[in-house]
N, C-alpha and C. Protein backbone atom coordinates (compact mmCIF):
# COMPACT_ATOMS: atom_id res chain seq x y z
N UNK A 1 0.84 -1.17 0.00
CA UNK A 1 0.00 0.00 0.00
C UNK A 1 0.89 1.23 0.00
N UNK A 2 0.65 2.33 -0.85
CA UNK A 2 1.38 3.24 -0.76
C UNK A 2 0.32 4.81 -0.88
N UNK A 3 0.44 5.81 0.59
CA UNK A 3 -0.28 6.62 0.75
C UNK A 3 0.67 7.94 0.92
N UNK A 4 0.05 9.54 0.93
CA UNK A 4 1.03 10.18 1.15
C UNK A 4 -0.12 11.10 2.35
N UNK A 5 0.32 11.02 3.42
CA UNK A 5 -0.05 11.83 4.77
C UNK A 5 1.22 13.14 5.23
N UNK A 6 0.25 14.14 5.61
CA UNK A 6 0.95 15.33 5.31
C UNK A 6 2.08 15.55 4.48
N UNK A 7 3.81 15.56 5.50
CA UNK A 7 4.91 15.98 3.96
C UNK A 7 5.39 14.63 4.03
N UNK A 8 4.81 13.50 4.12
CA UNK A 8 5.28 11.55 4.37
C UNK A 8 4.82 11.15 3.16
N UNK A 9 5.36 10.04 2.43
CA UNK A 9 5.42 8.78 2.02
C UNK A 9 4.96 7.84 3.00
N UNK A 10 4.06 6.70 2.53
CA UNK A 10 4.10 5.65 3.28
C UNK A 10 3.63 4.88 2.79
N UNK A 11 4.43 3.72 2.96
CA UNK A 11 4.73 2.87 2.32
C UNK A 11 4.79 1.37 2.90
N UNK A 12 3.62 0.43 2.87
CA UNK A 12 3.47 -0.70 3.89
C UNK A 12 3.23 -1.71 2.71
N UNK A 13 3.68 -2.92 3.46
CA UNK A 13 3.63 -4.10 2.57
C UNK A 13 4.07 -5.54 3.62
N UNK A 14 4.02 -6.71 2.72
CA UNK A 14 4.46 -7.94 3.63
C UNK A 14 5.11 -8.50 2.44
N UNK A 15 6.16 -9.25 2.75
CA UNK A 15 7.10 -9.83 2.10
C UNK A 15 7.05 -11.46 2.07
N UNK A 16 6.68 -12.08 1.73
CA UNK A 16 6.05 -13.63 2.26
C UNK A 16 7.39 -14.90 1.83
N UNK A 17 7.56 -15.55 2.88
CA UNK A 17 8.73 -15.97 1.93
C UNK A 17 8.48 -17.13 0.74
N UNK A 18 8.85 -18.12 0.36
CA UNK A 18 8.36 -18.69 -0.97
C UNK A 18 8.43 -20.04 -0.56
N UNK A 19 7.60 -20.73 -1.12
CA UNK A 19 7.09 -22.03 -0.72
C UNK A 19 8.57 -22.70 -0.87
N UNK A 20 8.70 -23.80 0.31
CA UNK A 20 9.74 -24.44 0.75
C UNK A 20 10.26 -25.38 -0.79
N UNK A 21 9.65 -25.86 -0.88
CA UNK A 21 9.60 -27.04 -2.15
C UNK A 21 9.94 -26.23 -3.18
N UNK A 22 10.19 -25.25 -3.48
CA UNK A 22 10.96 -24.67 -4.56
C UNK A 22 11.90 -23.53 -4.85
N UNK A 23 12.06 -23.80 -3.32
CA UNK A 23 13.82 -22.81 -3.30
C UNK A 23 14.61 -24.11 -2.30
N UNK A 24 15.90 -24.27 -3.00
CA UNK A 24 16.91 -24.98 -2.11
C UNK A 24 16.97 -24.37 -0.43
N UNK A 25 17.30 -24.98 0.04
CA UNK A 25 17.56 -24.87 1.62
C UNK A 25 18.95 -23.79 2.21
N UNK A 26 18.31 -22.73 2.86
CA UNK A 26 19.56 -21.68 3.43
C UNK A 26 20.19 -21.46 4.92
N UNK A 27 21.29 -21.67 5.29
CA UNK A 27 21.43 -21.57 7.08
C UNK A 27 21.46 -20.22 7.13
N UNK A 28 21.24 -19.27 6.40
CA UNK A 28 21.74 -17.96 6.83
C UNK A 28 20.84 -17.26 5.18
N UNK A 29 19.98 -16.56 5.50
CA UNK A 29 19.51 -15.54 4.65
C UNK A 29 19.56 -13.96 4.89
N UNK A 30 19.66 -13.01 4.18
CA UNK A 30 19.68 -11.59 4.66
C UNK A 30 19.02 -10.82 4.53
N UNK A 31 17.62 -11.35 3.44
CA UNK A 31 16.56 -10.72 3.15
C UNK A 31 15.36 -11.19 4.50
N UNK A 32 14.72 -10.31 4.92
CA UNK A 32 13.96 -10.47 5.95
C UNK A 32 12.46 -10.48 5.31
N UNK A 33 12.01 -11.80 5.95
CA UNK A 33 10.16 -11.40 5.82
C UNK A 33 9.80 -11.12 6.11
N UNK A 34 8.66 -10.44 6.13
CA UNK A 34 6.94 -10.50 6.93
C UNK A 34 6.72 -9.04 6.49
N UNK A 35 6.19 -8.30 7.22
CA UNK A 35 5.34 -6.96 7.04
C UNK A 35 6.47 -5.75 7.31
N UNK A 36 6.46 -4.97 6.48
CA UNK A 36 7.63 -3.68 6.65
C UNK A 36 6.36 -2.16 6.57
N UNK A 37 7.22 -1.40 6.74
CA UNK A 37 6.05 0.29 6.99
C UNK A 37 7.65 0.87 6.87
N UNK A 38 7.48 1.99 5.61
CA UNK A 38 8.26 3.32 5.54
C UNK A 38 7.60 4.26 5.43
N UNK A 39 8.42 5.24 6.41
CA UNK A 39 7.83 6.63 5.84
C UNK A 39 9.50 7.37 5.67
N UNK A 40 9.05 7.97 4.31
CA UNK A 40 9.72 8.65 3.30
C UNK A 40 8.92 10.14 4.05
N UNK A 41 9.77 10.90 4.25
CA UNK A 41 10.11 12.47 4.17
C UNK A 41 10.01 13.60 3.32
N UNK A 42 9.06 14.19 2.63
CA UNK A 42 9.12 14.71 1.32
C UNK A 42 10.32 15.39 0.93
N UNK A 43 9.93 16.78 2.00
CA UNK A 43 11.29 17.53 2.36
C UNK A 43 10.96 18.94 1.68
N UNK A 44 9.54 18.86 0.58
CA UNK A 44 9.36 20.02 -0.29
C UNK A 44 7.99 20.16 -0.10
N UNK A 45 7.21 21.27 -0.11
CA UNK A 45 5.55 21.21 -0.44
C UNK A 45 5.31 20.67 -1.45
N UNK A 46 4.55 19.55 -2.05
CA UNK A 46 3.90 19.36 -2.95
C UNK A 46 2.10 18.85 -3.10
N UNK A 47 1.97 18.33 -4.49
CA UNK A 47 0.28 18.62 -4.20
C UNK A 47 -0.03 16.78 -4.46
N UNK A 48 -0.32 16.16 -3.34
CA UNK A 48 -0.42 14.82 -3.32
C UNK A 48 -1.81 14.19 -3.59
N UNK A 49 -2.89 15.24 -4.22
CA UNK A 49 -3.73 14.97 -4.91
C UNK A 49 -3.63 14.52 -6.68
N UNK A 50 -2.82 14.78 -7.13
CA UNK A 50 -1.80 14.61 -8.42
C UNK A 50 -0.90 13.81 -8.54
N UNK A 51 -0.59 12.61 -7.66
CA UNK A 51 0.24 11.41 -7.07
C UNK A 51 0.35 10.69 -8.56
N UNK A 52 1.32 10.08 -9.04
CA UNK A 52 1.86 9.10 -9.68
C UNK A 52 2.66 8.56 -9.82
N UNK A 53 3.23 7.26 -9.38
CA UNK A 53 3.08 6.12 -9.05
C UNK A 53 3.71 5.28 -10.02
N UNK A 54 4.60 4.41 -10.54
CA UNK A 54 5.44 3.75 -11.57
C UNK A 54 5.96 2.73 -10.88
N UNK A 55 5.75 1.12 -11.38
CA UNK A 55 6.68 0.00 -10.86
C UNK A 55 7.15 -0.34 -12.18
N UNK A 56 8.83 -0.13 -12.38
CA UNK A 56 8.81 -1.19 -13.14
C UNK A 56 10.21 -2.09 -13.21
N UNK A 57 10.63 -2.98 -13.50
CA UNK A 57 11.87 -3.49 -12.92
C UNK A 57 12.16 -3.92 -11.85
N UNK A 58 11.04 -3.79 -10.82
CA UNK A 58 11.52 -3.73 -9.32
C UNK A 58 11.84 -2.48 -8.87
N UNK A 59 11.87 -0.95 -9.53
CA UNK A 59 12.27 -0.46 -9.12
C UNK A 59 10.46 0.66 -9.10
N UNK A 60 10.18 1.26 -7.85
CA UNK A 60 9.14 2.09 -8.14
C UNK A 60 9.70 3.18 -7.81
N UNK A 61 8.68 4.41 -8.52
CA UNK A 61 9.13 5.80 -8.99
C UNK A 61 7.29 6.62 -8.75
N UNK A 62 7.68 7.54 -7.58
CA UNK A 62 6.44 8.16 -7.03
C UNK A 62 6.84 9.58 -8.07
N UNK A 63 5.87 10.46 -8.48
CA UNK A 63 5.72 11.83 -9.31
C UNK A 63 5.06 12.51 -8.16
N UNK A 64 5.60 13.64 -7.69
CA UNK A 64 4.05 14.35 -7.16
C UNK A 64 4.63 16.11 -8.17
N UNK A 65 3.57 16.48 -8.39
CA UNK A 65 3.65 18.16 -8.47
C UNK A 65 4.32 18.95 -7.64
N UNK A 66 4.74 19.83 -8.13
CA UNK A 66 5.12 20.48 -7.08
C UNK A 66 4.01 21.93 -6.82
N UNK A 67 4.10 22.25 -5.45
CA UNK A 67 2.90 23.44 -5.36
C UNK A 67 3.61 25.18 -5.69
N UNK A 68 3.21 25.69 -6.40
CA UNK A 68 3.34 26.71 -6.42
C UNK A 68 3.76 27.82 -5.92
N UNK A 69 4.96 28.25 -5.55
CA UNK A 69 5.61 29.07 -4.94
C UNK A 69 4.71 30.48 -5.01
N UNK A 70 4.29 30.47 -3.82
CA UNK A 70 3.60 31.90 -3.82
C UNK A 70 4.28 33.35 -3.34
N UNK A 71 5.62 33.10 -2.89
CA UNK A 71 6.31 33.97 -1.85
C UNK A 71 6.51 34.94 -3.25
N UNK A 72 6.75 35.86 -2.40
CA UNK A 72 6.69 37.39 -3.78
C UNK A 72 5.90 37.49 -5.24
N UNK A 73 4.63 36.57 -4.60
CA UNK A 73 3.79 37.20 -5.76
C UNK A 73 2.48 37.41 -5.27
N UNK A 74 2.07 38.93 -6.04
CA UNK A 74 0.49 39.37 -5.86
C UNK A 74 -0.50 38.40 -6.26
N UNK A 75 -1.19 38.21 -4.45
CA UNK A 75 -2.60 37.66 -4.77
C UNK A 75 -3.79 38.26 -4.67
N UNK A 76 -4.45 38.52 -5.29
CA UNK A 76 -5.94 39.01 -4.99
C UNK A 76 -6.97 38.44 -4.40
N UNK A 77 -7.04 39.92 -3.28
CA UNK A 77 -8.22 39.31 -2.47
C UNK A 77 -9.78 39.93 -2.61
N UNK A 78 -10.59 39.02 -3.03
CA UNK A 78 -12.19 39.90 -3.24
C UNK A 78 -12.32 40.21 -1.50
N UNK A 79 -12.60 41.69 -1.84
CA UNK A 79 -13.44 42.46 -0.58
C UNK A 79 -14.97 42.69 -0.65
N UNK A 80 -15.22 42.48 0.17
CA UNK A 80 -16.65 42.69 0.12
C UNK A 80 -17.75 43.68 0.88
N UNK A 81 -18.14 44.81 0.26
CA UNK A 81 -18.55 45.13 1.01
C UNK A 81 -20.35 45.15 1.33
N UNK A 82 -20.71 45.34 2.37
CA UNK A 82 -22.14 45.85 3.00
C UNK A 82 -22.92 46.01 1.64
């Protein structure tokens, strides 16, 4: 499962290991099973309604937008009056 909560990545899954009968026998493995949870750090504002998402190779590749730098630029505000 992969979600993005406030400036986080997160990233949960289970790793299962593979039926006995068709991998040879190991005294020592270094890949670990069962259930893992990351959270990734953005580090930048972006807009995680616009999320995309790429597996391929084994390797996955998240897109987000980035939000709009508003610092030194005029925004308009409607006033309203009576």
């Amino acid at each position: 499962m992969l979600s993005a909560h406030g400036g986080n990545v997160i990233l949960k899954g289970e790793k299962r290991r593979p039926d006995a009968e068709d991998q040879p026998r190991f005294h020592a493995a270094e890949r670990p099973y069962g259930r893992f949870r990351r959270v990734i750090n953005l580090g930048a504002p972006v807009n995680t309604h616009h999320a995309e998402a790429f597996l391929e190779n084994g390797l996955l590749r998240i897109r987000f937008p980035k939000v709009a730098n508003r610092r030194g630029q005029e925004v308009t505000i409607e006033v309203k009056a009576p």
